[in-house]
Protein backbone atom coordinates (compact mmCIF):
# COMPACT_ATOMS: atom_id res chain seq x y z
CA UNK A 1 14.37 -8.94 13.91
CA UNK A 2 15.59 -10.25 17.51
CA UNK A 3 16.41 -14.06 17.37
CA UNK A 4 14.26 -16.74 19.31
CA UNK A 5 10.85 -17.29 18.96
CA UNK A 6 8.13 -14.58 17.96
CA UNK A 7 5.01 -14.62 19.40
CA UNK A 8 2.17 -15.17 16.30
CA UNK A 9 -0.01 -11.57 15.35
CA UNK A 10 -3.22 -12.00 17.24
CA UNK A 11 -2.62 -15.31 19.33
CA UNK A 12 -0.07 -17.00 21.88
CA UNK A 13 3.51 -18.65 20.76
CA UNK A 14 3.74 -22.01 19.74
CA UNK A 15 6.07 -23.28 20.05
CA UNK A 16 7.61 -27.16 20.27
CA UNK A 17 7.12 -28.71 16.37
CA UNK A 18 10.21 -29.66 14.75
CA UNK A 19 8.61 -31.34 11.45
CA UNK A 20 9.15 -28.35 8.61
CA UNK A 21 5.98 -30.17 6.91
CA UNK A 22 3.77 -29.00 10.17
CA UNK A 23 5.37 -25.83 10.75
CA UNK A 24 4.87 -25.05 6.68
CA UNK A 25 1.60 -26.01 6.53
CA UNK A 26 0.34 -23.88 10.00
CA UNK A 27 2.75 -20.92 8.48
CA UNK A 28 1.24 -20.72 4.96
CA UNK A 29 -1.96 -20.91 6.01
CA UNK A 30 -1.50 -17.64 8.29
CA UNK A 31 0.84 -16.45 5.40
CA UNK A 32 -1.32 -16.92 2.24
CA UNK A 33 -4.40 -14.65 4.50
CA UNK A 34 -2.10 -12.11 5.14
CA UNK A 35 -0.52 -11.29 1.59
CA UNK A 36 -3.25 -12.36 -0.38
CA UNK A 37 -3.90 -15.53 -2.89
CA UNK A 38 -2.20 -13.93 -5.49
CA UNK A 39 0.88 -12.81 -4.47
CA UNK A 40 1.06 -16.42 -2.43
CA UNK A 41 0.21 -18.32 -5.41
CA UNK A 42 2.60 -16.80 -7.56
CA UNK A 43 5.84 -16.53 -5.65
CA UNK A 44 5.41 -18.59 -2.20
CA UNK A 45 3.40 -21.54 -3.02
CA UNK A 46 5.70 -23.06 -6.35
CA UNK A 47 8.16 -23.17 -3.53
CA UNK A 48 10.04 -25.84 -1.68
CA UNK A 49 11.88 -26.31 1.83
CA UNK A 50 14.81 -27.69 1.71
CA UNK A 51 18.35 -28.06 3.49
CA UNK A 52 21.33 -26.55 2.93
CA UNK A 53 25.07 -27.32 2.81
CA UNK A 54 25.18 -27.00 6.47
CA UNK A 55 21.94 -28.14 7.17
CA UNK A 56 19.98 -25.17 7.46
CA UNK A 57 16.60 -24.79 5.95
CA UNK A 58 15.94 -22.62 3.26
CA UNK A 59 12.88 -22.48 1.02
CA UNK A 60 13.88 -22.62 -2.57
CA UNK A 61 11.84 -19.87 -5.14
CA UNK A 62 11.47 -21.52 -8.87
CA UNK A 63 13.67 -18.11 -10.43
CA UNK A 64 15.93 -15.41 -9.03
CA UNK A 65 12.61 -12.87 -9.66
CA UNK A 66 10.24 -14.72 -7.05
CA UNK A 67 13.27 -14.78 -4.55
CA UNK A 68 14.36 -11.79 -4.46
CA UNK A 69 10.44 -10.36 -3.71
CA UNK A 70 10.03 -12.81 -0.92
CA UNK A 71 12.89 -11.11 0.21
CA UNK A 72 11.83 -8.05 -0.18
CA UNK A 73 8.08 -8.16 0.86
CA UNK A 74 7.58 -11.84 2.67
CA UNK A 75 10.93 -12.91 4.34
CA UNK A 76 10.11 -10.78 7.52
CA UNK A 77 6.76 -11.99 7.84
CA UNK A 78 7.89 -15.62 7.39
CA UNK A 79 10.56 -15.90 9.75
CA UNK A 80 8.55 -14.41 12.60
CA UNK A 81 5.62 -16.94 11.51
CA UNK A 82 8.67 -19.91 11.61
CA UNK A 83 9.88 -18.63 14.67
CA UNK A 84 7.19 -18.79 16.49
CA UNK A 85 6.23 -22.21 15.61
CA UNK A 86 9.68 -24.07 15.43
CA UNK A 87 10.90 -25.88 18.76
CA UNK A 88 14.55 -25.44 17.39
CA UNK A 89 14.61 -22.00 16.63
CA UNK A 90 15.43 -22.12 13.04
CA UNK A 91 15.50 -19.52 10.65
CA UNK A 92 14.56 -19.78 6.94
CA UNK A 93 16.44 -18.54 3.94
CA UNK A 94 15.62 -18.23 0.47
CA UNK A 95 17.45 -18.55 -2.63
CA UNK A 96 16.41 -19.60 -6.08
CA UNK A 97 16.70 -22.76 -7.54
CA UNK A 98 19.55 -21.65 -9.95
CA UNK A 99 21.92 -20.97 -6.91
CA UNK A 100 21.29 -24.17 -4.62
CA UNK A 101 20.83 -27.02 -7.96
CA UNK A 102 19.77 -30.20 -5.81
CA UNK A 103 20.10 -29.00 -2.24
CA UNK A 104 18.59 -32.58 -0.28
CA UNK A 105 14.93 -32.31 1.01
CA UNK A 106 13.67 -31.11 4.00
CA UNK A 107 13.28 -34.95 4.67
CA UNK A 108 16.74 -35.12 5.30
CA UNK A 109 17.51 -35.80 9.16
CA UNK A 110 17.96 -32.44 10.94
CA UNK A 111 20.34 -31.88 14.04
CA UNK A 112 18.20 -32.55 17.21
CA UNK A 113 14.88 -32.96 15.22
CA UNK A 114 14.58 -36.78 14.39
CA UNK A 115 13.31 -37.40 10.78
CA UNK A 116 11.16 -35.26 9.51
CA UNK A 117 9.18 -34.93 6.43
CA UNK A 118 9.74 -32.99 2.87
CA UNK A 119 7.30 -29.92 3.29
CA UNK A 120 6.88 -29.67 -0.71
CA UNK A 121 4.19 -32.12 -1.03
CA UNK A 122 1.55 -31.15 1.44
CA UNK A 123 2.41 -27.59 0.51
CA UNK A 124 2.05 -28.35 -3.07
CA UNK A 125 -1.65 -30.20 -2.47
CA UNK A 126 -2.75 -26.84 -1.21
CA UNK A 127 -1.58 -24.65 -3.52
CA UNK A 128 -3.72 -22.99 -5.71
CA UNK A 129 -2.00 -22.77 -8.41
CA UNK A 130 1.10 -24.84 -9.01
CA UNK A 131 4.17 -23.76 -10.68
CA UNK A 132 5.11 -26.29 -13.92
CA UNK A 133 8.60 -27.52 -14.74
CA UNK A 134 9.59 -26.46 -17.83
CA UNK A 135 9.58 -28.42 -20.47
CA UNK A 136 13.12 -30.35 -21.68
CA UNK A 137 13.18 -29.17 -24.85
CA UNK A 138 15.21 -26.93 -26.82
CA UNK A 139 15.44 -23.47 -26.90
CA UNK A 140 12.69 -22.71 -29.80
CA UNK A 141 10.88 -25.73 -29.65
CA UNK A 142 9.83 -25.50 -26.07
CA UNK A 143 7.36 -23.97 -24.01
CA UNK A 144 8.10 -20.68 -22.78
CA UNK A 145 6.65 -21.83 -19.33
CA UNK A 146 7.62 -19.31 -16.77
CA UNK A 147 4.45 -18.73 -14.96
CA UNK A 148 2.49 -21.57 -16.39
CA UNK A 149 0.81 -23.64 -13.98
CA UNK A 150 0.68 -27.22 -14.89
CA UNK A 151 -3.08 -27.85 -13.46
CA UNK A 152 -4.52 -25.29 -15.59
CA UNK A 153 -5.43 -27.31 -18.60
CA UNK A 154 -8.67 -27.61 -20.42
CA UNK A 155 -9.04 -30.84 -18.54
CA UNK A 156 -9.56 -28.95 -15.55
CA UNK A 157 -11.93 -25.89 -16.79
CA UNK A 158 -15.20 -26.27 -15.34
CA UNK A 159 -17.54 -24.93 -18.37
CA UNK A 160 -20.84 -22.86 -17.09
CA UNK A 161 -23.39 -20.03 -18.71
CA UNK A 162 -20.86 -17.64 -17.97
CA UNK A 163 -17.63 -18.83 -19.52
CA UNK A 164 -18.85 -21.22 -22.49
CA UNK A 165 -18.38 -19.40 -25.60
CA UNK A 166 -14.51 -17.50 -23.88
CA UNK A 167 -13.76 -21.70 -23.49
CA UNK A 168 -14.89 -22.89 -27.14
CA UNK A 169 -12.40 -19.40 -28.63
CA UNK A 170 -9.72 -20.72 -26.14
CA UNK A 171 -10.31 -24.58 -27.84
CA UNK A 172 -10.48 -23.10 -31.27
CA UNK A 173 -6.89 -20.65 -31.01
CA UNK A 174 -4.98 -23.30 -29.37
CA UNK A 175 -5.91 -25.60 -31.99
CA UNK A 176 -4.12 -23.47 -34.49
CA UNK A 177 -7.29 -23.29 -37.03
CA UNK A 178 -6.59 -20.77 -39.50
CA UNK A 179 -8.81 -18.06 -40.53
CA UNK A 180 -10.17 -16.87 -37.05
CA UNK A 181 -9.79 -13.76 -35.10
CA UNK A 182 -6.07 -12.20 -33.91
CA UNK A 183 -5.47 -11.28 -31.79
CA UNK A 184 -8.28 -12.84 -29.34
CA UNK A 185 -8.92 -10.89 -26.32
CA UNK A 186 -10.45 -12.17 -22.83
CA UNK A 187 -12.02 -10.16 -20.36
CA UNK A 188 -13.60 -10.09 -17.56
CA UNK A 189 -13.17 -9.94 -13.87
CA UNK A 190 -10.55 -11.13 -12.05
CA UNK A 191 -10.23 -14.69 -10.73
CA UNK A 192 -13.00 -16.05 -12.95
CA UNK A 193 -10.82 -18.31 -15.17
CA UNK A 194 -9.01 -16.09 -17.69
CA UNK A 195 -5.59 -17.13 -16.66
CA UNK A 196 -6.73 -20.78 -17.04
CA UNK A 197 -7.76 -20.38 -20.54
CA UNK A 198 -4.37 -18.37 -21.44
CA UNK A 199 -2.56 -21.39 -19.80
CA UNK A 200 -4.51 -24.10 -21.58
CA UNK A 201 -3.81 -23.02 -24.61
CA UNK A 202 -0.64 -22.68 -24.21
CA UNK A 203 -0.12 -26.06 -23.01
CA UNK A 204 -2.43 -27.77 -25.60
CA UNK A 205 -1.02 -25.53 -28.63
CA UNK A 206 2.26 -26.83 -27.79
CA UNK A 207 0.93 -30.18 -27.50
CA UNK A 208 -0.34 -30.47 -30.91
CA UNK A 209 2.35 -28.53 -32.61
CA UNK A 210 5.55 -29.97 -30.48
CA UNK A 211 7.89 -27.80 -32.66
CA UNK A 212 6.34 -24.54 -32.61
CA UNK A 213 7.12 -21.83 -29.96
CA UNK A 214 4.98 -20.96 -27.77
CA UNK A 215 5.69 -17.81 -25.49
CA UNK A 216 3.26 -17.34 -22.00
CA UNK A 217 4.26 -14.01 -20.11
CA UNK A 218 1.99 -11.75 -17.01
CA UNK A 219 2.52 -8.31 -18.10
CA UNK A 220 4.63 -7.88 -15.04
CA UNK A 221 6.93 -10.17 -16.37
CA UNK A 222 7.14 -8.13 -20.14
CA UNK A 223 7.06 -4.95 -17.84
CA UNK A 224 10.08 -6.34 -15.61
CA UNK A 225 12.21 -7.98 -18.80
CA UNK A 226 12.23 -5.46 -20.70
CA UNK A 227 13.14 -2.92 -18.38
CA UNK A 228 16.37 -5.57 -17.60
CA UNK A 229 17.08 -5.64 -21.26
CA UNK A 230 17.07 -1.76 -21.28
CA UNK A 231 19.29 -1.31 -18.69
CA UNK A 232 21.46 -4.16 -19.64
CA UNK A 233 21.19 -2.61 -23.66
CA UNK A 234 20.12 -6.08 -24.82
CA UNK A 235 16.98 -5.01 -26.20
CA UNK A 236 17.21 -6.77 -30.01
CA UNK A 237 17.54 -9.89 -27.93
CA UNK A 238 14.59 -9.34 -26.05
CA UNK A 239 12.53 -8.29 -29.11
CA UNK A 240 14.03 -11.49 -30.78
CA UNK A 241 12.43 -13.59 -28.32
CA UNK A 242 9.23 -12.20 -28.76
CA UNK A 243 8.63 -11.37 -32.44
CA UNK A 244 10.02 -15.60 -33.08
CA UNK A 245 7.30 -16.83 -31.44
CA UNK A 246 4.51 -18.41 -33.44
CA UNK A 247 1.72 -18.12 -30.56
CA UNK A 248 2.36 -15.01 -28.08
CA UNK A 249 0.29 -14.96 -24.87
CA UNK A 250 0.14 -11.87 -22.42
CA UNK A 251 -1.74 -12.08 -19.32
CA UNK A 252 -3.11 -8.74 -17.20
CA UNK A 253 -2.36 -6.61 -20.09
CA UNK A 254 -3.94 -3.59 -18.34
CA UNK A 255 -0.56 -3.62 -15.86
CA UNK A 256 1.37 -1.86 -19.11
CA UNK A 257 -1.16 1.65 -18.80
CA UNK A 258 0.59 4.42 -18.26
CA UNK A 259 4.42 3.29 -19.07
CA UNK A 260 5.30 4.62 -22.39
CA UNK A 261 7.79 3.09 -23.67
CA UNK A 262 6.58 -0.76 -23.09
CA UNK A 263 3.44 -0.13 -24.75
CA UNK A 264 5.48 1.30 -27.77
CA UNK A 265 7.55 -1.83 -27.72
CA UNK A 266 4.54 -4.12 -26.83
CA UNK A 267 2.67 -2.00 -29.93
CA UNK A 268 5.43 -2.62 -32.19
CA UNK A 269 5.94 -6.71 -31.05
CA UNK A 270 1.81 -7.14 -32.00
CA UNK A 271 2.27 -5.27 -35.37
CA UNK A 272 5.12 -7.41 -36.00
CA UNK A 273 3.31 -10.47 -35.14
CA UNK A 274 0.16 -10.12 -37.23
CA UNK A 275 2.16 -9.14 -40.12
CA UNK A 276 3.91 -12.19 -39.81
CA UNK A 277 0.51 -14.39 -39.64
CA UNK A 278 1.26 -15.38 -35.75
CA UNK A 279 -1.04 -15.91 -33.19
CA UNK A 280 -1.83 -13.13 -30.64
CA UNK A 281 -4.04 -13.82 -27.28
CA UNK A 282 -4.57 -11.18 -24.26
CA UNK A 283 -6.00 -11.00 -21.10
CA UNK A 284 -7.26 -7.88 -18.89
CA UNK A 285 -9.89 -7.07 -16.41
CA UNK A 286 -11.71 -4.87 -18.98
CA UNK A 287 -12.74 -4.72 -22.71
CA UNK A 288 -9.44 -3.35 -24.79
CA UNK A 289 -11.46 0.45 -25.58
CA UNK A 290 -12.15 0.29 -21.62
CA UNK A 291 -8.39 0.71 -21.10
CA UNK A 292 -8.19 4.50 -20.71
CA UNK A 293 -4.66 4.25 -19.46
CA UNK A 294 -3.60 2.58 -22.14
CA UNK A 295 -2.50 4.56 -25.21
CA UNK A 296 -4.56 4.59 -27.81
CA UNK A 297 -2.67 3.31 -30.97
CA UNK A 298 -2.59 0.20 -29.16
CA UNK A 299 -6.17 0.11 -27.38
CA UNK A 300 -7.21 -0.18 -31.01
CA UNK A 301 -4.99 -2.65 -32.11
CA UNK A 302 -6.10 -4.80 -29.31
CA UNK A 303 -9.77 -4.09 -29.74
CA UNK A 304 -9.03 -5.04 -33.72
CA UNK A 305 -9.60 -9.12 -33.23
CA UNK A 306 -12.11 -11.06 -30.86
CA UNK A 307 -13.20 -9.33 -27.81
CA UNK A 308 -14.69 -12.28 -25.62
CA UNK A 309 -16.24 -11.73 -21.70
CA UNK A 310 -15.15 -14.02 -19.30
CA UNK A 311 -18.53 -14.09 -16.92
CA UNK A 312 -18.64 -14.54 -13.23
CA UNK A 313 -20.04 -17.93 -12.37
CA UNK A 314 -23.70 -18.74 -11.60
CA UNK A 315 -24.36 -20.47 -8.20
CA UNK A 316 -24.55 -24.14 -9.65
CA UNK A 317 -20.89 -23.13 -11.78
CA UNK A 318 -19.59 -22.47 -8.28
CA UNK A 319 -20.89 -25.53 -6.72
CA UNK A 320 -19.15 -27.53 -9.51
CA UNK A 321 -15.46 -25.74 -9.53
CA UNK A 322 -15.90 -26.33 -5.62
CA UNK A 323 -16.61 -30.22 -6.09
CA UNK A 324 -13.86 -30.54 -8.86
CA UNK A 325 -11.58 -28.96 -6.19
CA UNK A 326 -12.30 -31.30 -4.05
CA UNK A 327 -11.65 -34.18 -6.41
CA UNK A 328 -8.42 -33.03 -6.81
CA UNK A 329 -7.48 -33.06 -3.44
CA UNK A 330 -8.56 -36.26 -2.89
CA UNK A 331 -6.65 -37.48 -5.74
CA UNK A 332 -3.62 -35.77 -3.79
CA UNK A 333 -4.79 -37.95 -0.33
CA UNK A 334 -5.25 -34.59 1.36
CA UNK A 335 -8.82 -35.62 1.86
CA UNK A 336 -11.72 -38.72 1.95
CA UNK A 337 -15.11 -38.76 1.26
CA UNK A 338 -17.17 -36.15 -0.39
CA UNK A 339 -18.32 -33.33 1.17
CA UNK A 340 -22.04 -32.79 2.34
CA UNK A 341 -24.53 -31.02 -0.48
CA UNK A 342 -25.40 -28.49 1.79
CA UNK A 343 -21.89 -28.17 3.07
CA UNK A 344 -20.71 -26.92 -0.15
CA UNK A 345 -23.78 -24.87 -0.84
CA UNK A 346 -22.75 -22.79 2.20
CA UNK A 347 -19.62 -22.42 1.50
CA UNK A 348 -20.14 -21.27 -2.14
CA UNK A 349 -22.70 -19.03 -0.35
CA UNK A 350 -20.18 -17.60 2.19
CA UNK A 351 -17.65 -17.12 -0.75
CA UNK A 352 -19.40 -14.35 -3.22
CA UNK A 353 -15.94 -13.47 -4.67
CA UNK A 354 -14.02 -15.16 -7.36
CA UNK A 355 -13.22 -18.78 -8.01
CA UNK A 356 -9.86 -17.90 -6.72
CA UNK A 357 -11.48 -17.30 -3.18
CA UNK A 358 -13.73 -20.20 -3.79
CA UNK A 359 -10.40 -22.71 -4.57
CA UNK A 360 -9.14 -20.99 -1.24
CA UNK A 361 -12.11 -21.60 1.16
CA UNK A 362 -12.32 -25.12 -0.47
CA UNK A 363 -8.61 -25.21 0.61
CA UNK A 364 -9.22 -24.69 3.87
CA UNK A 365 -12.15 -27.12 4.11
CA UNK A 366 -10.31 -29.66 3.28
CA UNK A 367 -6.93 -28.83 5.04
CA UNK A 368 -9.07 -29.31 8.48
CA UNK A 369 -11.25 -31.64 7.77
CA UNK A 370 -8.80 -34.34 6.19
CA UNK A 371 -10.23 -37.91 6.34
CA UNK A 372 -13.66 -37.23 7.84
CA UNK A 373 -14.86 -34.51 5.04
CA UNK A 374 -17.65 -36.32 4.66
CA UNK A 375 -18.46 -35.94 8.48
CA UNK A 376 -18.18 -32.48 8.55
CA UNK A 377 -21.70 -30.51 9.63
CA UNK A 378 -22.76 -27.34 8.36
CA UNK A 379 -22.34 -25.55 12.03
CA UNK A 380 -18.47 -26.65 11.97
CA UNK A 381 -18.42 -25.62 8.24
CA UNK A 382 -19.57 -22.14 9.52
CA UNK A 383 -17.09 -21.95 11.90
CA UNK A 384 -13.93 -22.80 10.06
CA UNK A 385 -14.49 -20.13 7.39
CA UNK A 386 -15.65 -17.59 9.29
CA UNK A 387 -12.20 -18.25 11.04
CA UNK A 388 -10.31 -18.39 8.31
CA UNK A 389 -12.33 -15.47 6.33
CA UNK A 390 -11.58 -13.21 9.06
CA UNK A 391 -8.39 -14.56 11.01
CA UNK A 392 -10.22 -15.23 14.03
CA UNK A 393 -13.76 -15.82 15.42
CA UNK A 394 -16.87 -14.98 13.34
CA UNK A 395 -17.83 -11.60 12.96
CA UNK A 396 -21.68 -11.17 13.26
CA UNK A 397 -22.70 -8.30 10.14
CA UNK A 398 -25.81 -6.99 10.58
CA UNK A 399 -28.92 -5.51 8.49
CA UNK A 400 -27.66 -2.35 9.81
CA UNK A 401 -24.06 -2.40 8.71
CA UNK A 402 -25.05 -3.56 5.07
CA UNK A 403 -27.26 -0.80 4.85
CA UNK A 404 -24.72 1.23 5.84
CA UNK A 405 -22.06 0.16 4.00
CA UNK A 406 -23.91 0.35 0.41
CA UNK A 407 -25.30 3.25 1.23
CA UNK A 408 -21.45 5.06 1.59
CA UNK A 409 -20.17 2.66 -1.91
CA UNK A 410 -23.07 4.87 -3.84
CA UNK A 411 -22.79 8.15 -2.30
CA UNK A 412 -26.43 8.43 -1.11
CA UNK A 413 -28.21 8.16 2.11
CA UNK A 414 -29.08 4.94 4.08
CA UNK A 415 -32.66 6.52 4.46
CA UNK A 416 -32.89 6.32 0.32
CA UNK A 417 -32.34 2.46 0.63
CA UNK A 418 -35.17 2.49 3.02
CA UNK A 419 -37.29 4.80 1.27
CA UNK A 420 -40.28 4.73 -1.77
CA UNK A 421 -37.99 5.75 -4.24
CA UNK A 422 -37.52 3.44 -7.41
CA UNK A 423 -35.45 5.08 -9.80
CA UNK A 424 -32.49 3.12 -11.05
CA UNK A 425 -29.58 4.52 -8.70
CA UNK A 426 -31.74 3.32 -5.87
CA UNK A 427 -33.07 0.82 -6.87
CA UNK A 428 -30.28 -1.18 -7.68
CA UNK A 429 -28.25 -0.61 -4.65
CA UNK A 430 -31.51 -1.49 -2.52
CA UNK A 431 -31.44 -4.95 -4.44
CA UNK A 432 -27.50 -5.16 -3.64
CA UNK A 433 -28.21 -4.49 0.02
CA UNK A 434 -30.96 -7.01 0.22
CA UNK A 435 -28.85 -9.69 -1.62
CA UNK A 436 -26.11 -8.66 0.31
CA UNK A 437 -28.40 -9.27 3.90
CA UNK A 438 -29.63 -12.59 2.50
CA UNK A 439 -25.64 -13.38 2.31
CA UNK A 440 -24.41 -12.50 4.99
CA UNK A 441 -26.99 -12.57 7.78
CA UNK A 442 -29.28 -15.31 9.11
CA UNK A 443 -32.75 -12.73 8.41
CA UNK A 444 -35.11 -14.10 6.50
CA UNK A 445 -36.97 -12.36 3.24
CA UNK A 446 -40.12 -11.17 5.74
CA UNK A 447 -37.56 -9.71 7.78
CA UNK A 448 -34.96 -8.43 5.51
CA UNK A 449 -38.39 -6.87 4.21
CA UNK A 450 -39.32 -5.13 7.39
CA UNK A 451 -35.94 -3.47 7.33
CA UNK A 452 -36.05 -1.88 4.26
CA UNK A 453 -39.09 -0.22 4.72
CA UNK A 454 -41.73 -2.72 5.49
CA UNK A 455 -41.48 -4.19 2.01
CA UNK A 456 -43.12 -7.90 0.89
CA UNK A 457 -40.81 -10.47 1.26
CA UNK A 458 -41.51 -11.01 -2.25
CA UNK A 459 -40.02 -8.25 -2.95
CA UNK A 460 -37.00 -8.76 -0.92
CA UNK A 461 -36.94 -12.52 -3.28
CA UNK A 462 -37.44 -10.40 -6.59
CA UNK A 463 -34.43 -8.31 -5.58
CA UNK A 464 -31.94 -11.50 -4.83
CA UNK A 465 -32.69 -13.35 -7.57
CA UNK A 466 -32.18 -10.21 -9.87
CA UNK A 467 -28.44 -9.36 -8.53
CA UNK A 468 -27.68 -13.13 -8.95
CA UNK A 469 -28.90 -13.02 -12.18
CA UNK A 470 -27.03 -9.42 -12.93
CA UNK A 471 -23.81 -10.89 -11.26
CA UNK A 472 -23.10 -13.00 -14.57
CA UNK A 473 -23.95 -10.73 -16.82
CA UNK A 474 -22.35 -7.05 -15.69
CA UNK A 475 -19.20 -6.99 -14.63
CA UNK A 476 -19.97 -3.79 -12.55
CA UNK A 477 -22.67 -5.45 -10.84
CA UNK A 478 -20.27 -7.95 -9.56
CA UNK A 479 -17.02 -5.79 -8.95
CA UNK A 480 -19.62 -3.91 -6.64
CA UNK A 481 -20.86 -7.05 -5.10
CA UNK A 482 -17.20 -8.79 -4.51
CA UNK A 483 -16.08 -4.90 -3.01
CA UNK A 484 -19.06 -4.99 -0.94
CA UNK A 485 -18.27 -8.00 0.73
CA UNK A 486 -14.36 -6.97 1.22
CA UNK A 487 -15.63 -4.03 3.15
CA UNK A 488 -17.91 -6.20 5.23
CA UNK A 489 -15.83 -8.84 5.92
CA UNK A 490 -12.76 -6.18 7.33
């Protein structure tokens, strides 16, 4: 990339800040929309800025595995976003923790820039979720904690209709009671807490058994290790590591279809396990028999314990992880007050998604509205998430374009949406379009009725109510929702 300042994707350079804590924050924000939550929260956000030998800034990954894929898919992206909002010029490195040990803050004074303040706190406030220290322990007696997130404890589970009996399994296996279920297997869709519950238990297992090891890895992580330890022949370590542990948790478990020889190894680590009496807990976005890329020696092994759905939330769940949020933040000082009722009932309304995108709009609630939260209208509510949903100014969706649009998801015709017809397969979408017009439009039922036919508003009440009901109880239903409103939203 050319040096000097770069001009921000879809607006006019900034350029004149010299605080790394301003230009973080106004980068990340732009950042975190472009790459997505998860990538963000995983490698970007557990991240620090901080100086270097000579002064220079350079933002510091937790392990050598997050830096080098910020190099590889983020560094570009980051330096033109830096560039065009630093007054100095700067650009930004990255190494990993391991290579700079305790490079000074950002806080430090820079040439030309006055003092300026240590980005890592207001970037850690935001970020959904943190990156924990791990624990000073031993080798065997600590916490495997790579990937663990230290705010994901049972403390901070919000428990609703959808998630209630998946959070009393979670209590029950991390409280090592013997004679349950093993391995223990949540599913569900993604963003709707599953990671939370893997993390909670392993933070509370290790809390109550200090001297037992407990071993937390993403399935990218297994897939990624043990290809090292192939290639570096040090696979009986690598196997060690595993088959010592006395609790094993593996999150995203569907990421190891289709590669052979992991799900050999990962077959032969959860025979191993079991037959040694240990502890086995899984995640994945479907039930284990669901799994069709998955061979089938070890879909049945993983279907042989607990199977146990992790729900999407109802409406008044929502409302609550959005308040808890909240309370969080304040705790932090990034905000005062408490948001309006009907504030955060239109923003759980504008966010049909996951809780991830919930924690995210909530995010950016409270990033803008600061000290006056509690100020903050439902108009100027609108209008910072529809900026921040789309990356610009509110997109109007019409009746028309929802119609549309679920038409084309189920392969029929807009006219059958419109039409007499009440079998299932058009039924069902017609109910999806409706809820999806009550969403994301300002119609009301008489009129959302008049566009689907001249129907009763009653009808057009019946079919909202039934997808929100549906939403927490099929996990199509709300993969088909939550893709719906990707499409519509761009």
């Amino acid at each position: 990339m050319v040096g000097g300042a770069t001009a921000m994707a879809g607006g006019t350079k900034t350029s004149g800040l010299t605080d790394p804590d301003r230009i973080w924050s106004e980068a990340s924000l732009r950042l975190r929309a472009e790459i997505g939550d998860g990538p963000f929260s995983s490698y970007i956000a557990p991240s620090a800025v901080r100086l270097d030998n000579a002064g220079g800034l350079i933002l510091v990954t937790p392990t050598a595995y997050a830096r080098d894929w910020v190099r590889k898919n983020a560094l570009r992206r980051m330096n033109e976003l830096w560039l065009g909002l630093d007054g100095l010029s700067r650009r930004l490195e990255v190494r990993c923790r391991a290579e700079v040990g305790s490079a000074p803050p950002a806080s430090a004074v820079l040439p030309g820039a006055g003092n300026v303040v240590d980005a890592t706190p207001r970037l850690a406030a935001f970020a959904a979720p943190q990156a924990a220290a791990p624990i000073s322990a031993d080798g065997a007696r600590a916490v495997r904690a790579a990937g663990l997130q230290d705010r994901l404890t049972f403390d901070s589970f919000i428990e609703g209709q959808g998630n209630a009996f998946a959070l009393a399994i979670a209590k029950q296996v991390a409280s090592w009671a013997d004679g349950h279920f093993n391995p223990v297997f949540f599913c569900g869709p993604y963003g709707y807490g599953k990671t939370h519950l893997l993390n909670a238990i392993a933070w509370e297992a290790q809390r109550l058994r200090p001297q037992a090891k407990v071993v937390y890895l993403t399935a990218e992580r297994f897939l990624s290790t043990f290809v090292k330890a192939m290639q570096d022949r040090s696979t009986a370590a690598f196997k060690e590591s595993l088959r010592s542990a006395d609790m094993l948790l593996l999150d995203d478990v569907q990421f190891v279809g289709g590669k052979t020889s992991t799900q050999e190894e990962l077959l032969s680590t959860l025979t191993a396990l079991i037959e040694d009496g240990k502890r086995i807990v899984f995640s994945a976005d479907r039930a284990p028999m669901a799994l069709t890329e998955v061979e089938p020696r070890l879909r049945s092994h993983l279907a042989a314990g607990l199977t146990c759905p992790v729900e999407a939330g109802d409406r008044e769940l929502k409302i609550a992880v959005a308040q808890n949020r909240l309370k969080a933040l304040s705790a932090l000082g990034v905000v005062q007050g408490e948001a309006a009722p009907e504030v955060l009932a239109q923003l759980v309304d504008r966010t049909p998604g996951s809780m991830r995108e919930l924690e995210g709009a909530v995010n950016t609630l409270a990033a803008a509205a600061g000290s006056r939260l509690s100020s903050v209208s439902v108009d100027e509510a609108s209008t910072l998430l529809g900026m921040a949903m789309r990356g610009g100014p509110e997109r109007r969706i019409t009746v028309d374009e929802i119609q549309k649009t679920v038409a084309d998801h189920f392969n029929m015709k807009q006219a059958d949406l419109l039409s007499e017809r009440r079998t299932r397969s058009v039924a069902r979408p017609r109910q999806i379009a409706m809820y999806l017009c009550k969403q994301h439009t300002t119609r009301s039922y008489p009129d959302i009725g008049r566009r689907f036919g001249g129907r009763d508003h009653t009808t057009v009440l019946h079919g909202v109510r039934k997808i929100e009901e549906l939403m927490s109880q099929d996990d199509q239903i709300a993969r088909d929702v939550e893709a719906l409103t990707r499409k519509l939203r761009g």
